[in-house]
Protein backbone atom coordinates (compact mmCIF):
# COMPACT_ATOMS: atom_id res chain seq x y z
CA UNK A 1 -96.10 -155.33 -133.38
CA UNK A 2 -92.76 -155.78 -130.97
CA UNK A 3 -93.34 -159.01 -129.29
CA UNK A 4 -91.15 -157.43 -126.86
CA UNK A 5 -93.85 -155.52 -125.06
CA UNK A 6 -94.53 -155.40 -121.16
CA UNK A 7 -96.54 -153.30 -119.68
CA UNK A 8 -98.99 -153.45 -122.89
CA UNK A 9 -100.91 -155.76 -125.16
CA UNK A 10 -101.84 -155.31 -128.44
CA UNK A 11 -104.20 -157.64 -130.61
CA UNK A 12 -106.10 -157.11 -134.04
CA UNK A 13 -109.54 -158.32 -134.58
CA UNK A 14 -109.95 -157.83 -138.53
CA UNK A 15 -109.40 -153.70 -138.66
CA UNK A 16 -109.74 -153.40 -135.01
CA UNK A 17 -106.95 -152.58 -132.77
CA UNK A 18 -107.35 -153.83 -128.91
CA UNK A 19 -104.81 -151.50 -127.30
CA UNK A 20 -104.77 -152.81 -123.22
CA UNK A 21 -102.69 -150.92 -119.96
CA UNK A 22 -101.57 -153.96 -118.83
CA UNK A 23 -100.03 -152.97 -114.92
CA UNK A 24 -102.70 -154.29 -112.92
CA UNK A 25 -100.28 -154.48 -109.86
CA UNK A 26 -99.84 -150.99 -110.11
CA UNK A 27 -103.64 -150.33 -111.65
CA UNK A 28 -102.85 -149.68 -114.86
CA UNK A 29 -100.20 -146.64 -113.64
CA UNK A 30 -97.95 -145.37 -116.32
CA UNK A 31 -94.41 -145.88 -115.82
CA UNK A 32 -91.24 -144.69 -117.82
CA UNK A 33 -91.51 -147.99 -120.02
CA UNK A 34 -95.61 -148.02 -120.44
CA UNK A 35 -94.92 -144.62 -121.84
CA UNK A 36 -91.88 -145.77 -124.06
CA UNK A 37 -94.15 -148.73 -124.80
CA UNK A 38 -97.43 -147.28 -126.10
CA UNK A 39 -95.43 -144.48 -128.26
CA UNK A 40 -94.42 -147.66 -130.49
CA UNK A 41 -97.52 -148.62 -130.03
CA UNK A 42 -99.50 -145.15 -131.30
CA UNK A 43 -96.62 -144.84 -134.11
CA UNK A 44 -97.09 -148.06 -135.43
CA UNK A 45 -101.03 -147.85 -135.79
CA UNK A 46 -100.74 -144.66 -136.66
CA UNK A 47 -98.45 -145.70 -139.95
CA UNK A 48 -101.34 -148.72 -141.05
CA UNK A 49 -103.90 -148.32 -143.08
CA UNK A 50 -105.72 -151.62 -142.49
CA UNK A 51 -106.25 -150.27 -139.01
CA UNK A 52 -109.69 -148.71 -139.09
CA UNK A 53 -110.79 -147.72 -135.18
CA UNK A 54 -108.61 -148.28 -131.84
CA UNK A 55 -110.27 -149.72 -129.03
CA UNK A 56 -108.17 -148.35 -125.35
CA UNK A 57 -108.95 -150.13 -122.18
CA UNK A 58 -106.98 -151.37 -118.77
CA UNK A 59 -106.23 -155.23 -117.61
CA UNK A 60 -108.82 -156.09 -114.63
CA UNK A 61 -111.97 -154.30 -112.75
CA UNK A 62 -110.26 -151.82 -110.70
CA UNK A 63 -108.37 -149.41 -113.12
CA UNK A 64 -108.59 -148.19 -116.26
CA UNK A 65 -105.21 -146.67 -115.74
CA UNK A 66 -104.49 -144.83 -112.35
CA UNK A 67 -102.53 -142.20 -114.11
CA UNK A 68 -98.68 -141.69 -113.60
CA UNK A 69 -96.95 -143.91 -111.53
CA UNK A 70 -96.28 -141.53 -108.63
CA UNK A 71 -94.00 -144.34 -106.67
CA UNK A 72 -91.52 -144.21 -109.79
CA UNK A 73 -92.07 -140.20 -109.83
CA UNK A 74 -90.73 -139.99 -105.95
CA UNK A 75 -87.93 -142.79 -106.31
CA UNK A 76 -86.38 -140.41 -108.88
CA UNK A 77 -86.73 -137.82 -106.76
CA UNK A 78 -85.83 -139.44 -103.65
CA UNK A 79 -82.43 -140.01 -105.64
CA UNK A 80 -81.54 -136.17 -107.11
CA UNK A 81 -82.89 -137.39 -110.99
CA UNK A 82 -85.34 -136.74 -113.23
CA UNK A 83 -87.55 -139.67 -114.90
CA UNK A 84 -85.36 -140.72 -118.42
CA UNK A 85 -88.48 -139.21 -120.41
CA UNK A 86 -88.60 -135.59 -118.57
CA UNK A 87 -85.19 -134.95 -118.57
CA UNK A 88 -84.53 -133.07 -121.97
CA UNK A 89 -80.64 -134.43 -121.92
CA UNK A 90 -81.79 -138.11 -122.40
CA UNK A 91 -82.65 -139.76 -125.84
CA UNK A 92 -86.03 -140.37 -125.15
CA UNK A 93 -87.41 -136.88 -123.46
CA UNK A 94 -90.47 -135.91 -124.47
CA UNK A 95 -92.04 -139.30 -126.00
CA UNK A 96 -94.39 -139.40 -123.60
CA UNK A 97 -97.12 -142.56 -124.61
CA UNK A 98 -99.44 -141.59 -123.01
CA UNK A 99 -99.98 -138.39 -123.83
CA UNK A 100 -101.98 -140.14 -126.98
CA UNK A 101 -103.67 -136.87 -128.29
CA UNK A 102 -100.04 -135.59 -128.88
CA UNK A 103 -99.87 -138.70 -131.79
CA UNK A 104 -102.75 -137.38 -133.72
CA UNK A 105 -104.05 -140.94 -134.47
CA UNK A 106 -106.36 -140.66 -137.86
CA UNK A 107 -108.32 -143.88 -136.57
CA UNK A 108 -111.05 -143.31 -133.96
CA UNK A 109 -110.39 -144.42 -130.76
CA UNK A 110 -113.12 -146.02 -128.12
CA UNK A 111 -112.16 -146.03 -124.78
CA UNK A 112 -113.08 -148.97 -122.44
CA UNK A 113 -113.15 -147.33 -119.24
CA UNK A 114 -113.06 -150.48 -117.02
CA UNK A 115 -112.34 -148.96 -113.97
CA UNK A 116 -111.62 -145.49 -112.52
CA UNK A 117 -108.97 -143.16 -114.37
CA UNK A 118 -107.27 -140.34 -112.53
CA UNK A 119 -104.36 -137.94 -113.62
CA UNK A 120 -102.62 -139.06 -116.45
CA UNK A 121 -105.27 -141.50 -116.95
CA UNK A 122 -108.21 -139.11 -117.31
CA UNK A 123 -106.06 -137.36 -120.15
CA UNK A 124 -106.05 -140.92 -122.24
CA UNK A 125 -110.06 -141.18 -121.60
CA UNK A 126 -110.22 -137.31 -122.81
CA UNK A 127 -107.58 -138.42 -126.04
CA UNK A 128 -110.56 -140.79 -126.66
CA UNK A 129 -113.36 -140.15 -129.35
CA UNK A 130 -116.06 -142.28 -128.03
CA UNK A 131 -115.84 -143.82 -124.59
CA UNK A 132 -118.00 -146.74 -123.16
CA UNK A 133 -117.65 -146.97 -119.13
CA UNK A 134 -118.30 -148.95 -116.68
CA UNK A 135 -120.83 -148.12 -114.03
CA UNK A 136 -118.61 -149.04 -111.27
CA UNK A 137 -115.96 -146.79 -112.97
CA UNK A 138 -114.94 -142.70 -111.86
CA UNK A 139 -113.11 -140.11 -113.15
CA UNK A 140 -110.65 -137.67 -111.15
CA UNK A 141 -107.78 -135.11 -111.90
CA UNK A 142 -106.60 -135.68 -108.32
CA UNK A 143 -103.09 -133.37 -109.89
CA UNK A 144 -103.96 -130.62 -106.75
CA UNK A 145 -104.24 -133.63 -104.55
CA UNK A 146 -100.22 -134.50 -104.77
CA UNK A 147 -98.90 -130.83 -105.30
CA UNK A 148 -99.07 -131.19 -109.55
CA UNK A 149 -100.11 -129.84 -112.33
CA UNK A 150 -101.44 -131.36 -115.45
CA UNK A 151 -104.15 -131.47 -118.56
CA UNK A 152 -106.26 -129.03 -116.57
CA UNK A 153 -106.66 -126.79 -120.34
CA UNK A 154 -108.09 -129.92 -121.96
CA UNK A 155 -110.35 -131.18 -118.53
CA UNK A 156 -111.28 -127.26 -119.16
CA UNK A 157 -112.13 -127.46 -122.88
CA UNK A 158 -113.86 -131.07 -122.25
CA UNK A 159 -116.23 -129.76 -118.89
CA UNK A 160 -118.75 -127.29 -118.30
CA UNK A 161 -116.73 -124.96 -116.49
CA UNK A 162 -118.42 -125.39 -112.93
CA UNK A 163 -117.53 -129.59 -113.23
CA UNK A 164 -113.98 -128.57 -114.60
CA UNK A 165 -113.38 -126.84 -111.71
CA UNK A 166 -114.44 -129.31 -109.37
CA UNK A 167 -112.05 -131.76 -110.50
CA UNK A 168 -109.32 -129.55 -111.14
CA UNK A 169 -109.24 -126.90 -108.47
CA UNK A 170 -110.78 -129.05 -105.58
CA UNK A 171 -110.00 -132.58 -106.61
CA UNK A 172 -113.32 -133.85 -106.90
CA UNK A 173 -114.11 -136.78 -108.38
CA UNK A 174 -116.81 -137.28 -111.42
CA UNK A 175 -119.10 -141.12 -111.40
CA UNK A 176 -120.23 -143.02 -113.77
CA UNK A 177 -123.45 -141.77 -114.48
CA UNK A 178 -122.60 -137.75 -113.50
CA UNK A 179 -120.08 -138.11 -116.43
CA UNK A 180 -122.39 -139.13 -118.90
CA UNK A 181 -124.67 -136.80 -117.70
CA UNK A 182 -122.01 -133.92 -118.47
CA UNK A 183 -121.83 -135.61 -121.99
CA UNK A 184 -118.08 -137.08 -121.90
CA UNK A 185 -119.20 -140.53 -122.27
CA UNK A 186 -121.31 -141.77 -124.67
CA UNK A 187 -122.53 -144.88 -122.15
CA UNK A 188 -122.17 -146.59 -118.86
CA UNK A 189 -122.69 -149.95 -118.61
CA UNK A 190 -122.01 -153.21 -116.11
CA UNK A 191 -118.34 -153.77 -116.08
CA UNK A 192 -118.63 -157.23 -117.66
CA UNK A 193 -120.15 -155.49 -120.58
CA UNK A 194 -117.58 -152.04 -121.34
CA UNK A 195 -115.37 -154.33 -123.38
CA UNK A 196 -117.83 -155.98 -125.43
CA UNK A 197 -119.80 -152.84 -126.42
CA UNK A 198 -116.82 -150.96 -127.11
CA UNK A 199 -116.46 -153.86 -129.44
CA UNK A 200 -119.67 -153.49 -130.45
CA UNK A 201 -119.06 -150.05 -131.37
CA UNK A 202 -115.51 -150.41 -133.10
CA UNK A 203 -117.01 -153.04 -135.12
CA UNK A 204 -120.13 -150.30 -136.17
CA UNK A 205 -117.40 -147.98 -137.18
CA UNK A 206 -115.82 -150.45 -139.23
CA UNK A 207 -118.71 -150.47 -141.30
CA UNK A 208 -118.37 -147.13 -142.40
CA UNK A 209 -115.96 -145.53 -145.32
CA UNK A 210 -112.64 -145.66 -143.45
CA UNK A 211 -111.07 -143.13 -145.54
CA UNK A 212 -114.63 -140.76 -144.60
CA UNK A 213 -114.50 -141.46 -141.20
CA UNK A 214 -110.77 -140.08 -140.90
CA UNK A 215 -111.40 -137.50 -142.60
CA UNK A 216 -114.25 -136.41 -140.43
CA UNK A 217 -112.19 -136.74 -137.34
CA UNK A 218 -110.08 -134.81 -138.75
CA UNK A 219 -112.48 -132.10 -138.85
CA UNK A 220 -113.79 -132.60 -135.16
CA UNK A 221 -109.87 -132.63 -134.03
CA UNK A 222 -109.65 -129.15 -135.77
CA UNK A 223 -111.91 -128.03 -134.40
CA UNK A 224 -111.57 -128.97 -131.20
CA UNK A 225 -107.79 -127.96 -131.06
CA UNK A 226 -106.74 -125.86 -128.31
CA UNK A 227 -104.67 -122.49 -128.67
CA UNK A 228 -100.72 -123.10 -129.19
CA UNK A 229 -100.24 -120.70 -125.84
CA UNK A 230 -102.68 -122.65 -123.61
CA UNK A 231 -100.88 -125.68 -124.32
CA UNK A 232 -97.53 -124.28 -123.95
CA UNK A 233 -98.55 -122.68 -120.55
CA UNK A 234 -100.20 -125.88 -119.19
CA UNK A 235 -96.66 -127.87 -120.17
CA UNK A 236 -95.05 -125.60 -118.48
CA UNK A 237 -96.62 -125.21 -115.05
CA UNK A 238 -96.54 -129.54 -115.75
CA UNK A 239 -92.79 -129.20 -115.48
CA UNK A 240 -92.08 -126.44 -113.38
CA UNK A 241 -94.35 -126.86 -110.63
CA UNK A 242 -91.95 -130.65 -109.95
CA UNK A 243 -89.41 -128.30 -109.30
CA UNK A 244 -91.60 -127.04 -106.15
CA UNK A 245 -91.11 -127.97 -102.42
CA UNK A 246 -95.05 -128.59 -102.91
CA UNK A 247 -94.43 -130.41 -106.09
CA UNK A 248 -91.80 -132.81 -104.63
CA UNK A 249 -93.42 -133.50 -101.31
CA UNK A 250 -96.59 -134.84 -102.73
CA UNK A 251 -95.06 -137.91 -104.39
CA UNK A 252 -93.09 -138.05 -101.30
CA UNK A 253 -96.06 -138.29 -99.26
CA UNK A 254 -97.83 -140.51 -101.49
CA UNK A 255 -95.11 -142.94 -101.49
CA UNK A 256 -94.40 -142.58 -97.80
CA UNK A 257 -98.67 -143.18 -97.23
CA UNK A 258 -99.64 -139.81 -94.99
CA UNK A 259 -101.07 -136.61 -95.59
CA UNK A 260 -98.68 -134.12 -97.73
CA UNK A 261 -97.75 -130.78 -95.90
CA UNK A 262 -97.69 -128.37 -97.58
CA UNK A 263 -96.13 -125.01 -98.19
CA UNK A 264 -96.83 -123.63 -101.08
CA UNK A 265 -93.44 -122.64 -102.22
C-alpha cells in the first residue's frame, strides 16, 4: 500500500484489512484527497486475493466520518470552482472514495462505527455488510439540513420507509440502539469495545471458505442492487441541486456558523 497516504491508514492483520478515516481535526470529513486516497485504497484490496474481510472505522471517539467536508465544499464555491473530483473536465472526476459501494469490493466489509456518521458518512456505514457501533454513536442524513441532496435511494432501500423519511426529509437523526432496532446494525456496544468486536467478527469470517463467502455476497449485492434509473436520478439531483441558490448557501452558512436562509430556488 502507498506509504504516501494522509488522510488514511491502512494495516493488515493476517487476511484482515484495517481501513481507518484518519481526519480527526475535521471528524473524519471527506475531503478531495480522502476521496482520491481511499479509491487507491478500495482498488488495491479489491485486486488481492489474500485479503479476506475489510474492517472500516474513523481515528478517535467523536466521528466515524462526519461526511463531506462542507468547509472545502464552500471554499470552492466561495472562489467560482468546482471541487477537482466533481468537475467532469479534471482527470480525476468522478473517483469519488468514498462512495465505496460504487467499487464493488468482493471482501465483506465490517464497519466500526466509532462515533456518529452523517451525509457522506452514513453512505460508507450503508456500503458496509456488517456494522458493529458504538453506543455513544448516531446516524443522520442531515443533506436537507445544508440545502443538498444525496444517497437518499439507498437510506430508502436500507429503512423502513417511515425512519427513511425521518432522516431524509426532516433531518432527523437515528441512535445507537433505534438503529439496531430498525435492523441496520448488527450490534451496539461501549466505544472502547466497536473496534475489537469488529475484530472479533472479521476474524470469524476469516474462518470461513473465502472463495464461498464472496460468492455469497455476491448474491446479497444482487440482490440488493438498486434500479439503474433510481441511481441515475439520485446522482443527478446530487449534482444539480449545488447549482441552486439553496444548494450554495448552505455550505455558505455552514462555513460562515448561522442559520442558512433559504429560498428555494
Amino acid at each position: 500500500m502507498d506509504e504516501r497516504l494522509e488522510t488514511v491508514t491502512y494495516q493488515r492483520e493476517d487476511h484482515i484489512a484495517v481501513v481507518t478515516l484518519n481526519r480527526p481535526r475535521a471528524r473524519n470529513a471527506y475531503d478531495d484527497r480522502m476521496q482520491g486516497e481511499l479509491a487507491d485504497v478500495w482498488r488495491a484490496v479489491r485486486g488481492d486475493p489474500d485479503v479476506w474481510v475489510v474492517v472500516l472505522t474513523g481515528t478517535g471517539t467523536e466521528a466515524f466520518c462526519a461526511g463531506r467536508d462542507v468547509k472545502e465544499l464552500a471554499e470552492y464555491q466561495r472562489r467560482g470552482e468546482l471541487v477537482p473530483r466533481y468537475d467532469p473536465r479534471h482527470p480525476s472526476y468522478g473517483d469519488f472514495g468514498a462512495h465505496l459501494h460504487k467499487y464493488q469490493l468482493p471482501q465483506p466489509v465490517i464497519g466500526a462505527i466509532n462515533g456518529y456518521a452523517i451525509g457522506g458518512g452514513l453512505g460508507l456505514v450503508l456500503s458496509c455488510d456488517l456494522r458493529v457501533m458504538s453506543e455513544a454513536a448516531w446516524l443522520g442524513d442531515l443533506h436537507v439540513n445544508i440545502g443538498q441532496v444525496g444517497g437518499a435511494a439507498r437510506l430508502a432501500a436500507a429503512l423502513p420507509d417511515a425512519v427513511a423519511a425521518e432522516l431524509i426529509l426532516a433531518g432527523d437523526r437515528l441512535s445507537a440502539r433505534r438503529a439496531y432496532e430498525v435492523g441496520l446494525v448488527n450490534q451496539v456496544v461501549p466505544a472502547d469495545q466497536v473496534l475489537p468486536e469488529a475484530m472479533r467478527l472479521a476474524r470469524q469470517v476469516c474462518r470461513m471458505s473465502p472463495l464461498a463467502v464472496r460468492r455469497s455476497k455476491e448474491i446479497m449485492q444482487t440482490l440488493r442492487a438498486l434500479p439503474a434509473g433510481t441511481v441515475a436520478l439520485d446522482e443527478y439531483y446530487t449534482a444539480q441541486q449545488r447549482l441552486t441558490e439553496d444548494g450554495q448557501e448552505g455550505p455558505r452558512a455552514f462555513r460562515e456558523k448561522r442559520e442558512p436562509q433559504w429560498t428555494g430556488r
